[in-house]
Structures are given as structure tokens and as C-alpha cells.
Protein backbone atom coordinates (compact mmCIF):
# COMPACT_ATOMS: atom_id res chain seq x y z
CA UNK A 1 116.15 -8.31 168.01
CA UNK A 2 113.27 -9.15 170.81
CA UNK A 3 114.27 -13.31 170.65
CA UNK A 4 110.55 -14.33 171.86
CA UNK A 5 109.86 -12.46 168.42
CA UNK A 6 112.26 -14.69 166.96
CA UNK A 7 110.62 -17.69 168.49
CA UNK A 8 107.10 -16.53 167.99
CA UNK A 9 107.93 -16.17 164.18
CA UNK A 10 109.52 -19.48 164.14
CA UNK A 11 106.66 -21.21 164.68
CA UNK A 12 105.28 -20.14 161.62
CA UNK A 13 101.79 -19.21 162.34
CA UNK A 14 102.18 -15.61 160.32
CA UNK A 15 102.20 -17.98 157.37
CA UNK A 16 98.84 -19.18 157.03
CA UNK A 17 97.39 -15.50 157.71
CA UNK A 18 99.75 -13.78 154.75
CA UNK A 19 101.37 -11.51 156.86
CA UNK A 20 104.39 -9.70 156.31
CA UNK A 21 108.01 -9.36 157.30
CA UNK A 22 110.27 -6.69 156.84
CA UNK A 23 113.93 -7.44 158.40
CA UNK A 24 115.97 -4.35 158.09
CA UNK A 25 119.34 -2.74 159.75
CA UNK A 26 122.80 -1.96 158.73
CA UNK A 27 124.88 -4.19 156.63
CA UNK A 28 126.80 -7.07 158.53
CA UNK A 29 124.23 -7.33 161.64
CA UNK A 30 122.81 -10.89 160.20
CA UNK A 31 119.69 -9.99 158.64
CA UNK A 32 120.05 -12.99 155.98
CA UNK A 33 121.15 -15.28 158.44
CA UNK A 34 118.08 -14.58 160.62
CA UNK A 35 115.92 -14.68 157.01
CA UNK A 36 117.35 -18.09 156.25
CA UNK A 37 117.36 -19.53 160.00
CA UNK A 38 113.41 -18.51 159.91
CA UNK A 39 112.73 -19.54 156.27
CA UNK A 40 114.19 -22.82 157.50
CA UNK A 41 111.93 -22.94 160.48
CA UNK A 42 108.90 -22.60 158.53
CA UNK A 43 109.65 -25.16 156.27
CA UNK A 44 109.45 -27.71 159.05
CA UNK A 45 106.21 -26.30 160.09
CA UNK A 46 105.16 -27.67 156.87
CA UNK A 47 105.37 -24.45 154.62
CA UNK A 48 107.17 -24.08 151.05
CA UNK A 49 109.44 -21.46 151.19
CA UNK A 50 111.42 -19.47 147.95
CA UNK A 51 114.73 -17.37 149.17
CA UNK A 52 115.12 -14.95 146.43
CA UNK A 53 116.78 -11.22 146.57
CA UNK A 54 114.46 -8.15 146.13
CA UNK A 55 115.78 -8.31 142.87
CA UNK A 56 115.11 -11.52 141.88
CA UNK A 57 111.09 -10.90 143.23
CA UNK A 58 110.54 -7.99 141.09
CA UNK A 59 112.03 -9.43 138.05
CA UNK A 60 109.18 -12.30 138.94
CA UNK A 61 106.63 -10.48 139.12
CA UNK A 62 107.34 -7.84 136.17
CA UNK A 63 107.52 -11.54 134.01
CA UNK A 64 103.99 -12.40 135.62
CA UNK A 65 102.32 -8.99 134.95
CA UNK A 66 103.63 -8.84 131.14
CA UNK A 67 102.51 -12.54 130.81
CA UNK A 68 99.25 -11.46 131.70
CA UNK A 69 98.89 -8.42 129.53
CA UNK A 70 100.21 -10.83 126.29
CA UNK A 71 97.51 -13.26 127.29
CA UNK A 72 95.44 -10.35 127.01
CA UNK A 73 96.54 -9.36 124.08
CA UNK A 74 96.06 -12.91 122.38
CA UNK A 75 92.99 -13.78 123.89
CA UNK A 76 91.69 -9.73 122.30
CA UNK A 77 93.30 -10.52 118.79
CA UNK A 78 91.74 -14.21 118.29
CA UNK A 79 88.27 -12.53 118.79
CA UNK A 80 87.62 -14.03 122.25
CA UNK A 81 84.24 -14.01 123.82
CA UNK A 82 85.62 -12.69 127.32
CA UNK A 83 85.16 -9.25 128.23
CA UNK A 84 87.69 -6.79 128.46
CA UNK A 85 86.73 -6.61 132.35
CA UNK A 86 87.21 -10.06 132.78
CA UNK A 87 90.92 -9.78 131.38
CA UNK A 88 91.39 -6.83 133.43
CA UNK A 89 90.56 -9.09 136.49
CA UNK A 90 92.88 -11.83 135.10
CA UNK A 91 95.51 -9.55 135.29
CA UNK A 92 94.65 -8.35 138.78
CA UNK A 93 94.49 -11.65 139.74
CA UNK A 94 98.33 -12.32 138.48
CA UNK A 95 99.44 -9.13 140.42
CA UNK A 96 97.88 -9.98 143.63
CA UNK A 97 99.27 -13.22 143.77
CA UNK A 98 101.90 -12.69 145.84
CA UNK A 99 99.32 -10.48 147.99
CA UNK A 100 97.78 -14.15 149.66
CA UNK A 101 101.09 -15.31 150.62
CA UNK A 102 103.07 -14.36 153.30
CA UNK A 103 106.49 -12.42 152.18
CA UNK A 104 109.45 -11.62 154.10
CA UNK A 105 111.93 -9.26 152.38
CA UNK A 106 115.66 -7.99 154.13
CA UNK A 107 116.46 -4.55 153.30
């Protein structure tokens, strides 16, 4: 890996925009450790930062898109006054949550 890259990322600044990183490569090469050294880097930048597998982010979100589709439901069955397009954009709203925020996944 290019190491100005390296330092360029470690400053942070992809945060703020919600850009992406993908680090990927064969097993053993340090893609975690690089994840974590960065993750770690950007947290003294002033950033939060969550380490979770890719496992652990889907499960996330599949919780936050069925918590949004049983608010819809309650929010249909108690008669409420908002329209179904509204709850539609509620639910949008829960899946492109993770869309403002920067990710960085290791495959």
C-alpha cells in the first residue's frame, strides 16, 4: 500500500465528506491492522469511530430497517394521521443512515 495514502487517510479529512473505504487483499497481509491503526487515527482527529465485522454491520442495519417497517406498522394500525409516503420516507431515512457517514469495510 501507497504509504502517503496511508498518511493522507490518517488525517481524517475523508470523514467529514462520507467517503468510503474499501481495504481488501489476501488473508494475513494486515488489512485489520491497517483498519484499526486508521480507525485509531481518526479518532484523534476528533471523529467517533465503531469497529464492527461485515457481519456485525448488516445484522445492524437489517435491525434498523425492520424497526422501521414495525414503526410503520404501529403508527398504520393506531389510525395515524401521517401518510403512507411519509412512512415510506421514514424508512428511507433509517436505510440511508449509514449513507452520510463515512464507512470503511476489510474484505
Amino acid at each position: 500500500m501507497d504509504a502517503k495514502l496511508v498518511r493522507e487517510l490518517a488525517t481524517g479529512r475523508f470523514v467529514p465528506q462520507a467517503e468510503n473505504l474499501l481495504i481488501f487483499g489476501p488473508p494475513g497481509v494486515g488489512k485489520t491492522h491497517l483498519a484499526i491503526a486508521l480507525g485509531r487515527a481518526v479518532v484523534e482527529c476528533g471523529h467517533s469511530v465503531l469497529f464492527t465485522s461485515a457481519t456485525g454491520l448488516v445484522a445492524t442495519l437489517a435491525r434498523r430497517e425492520l424497526l422501521a417497517e414495525a414503526e410503520e406498522e404501529i403508527g398504520i394500525l393506531r389510525g395515524s394521521e401521517s401518510k403512507p409516503e411519509e412512512l415510506n420516507g421514514h424508512r428511507e431515512g433509517v436505510r440511508n443512515s449509514v449513507a452520510r457517514k463515512s464507512t470503511l469495510a476489510v474484505a
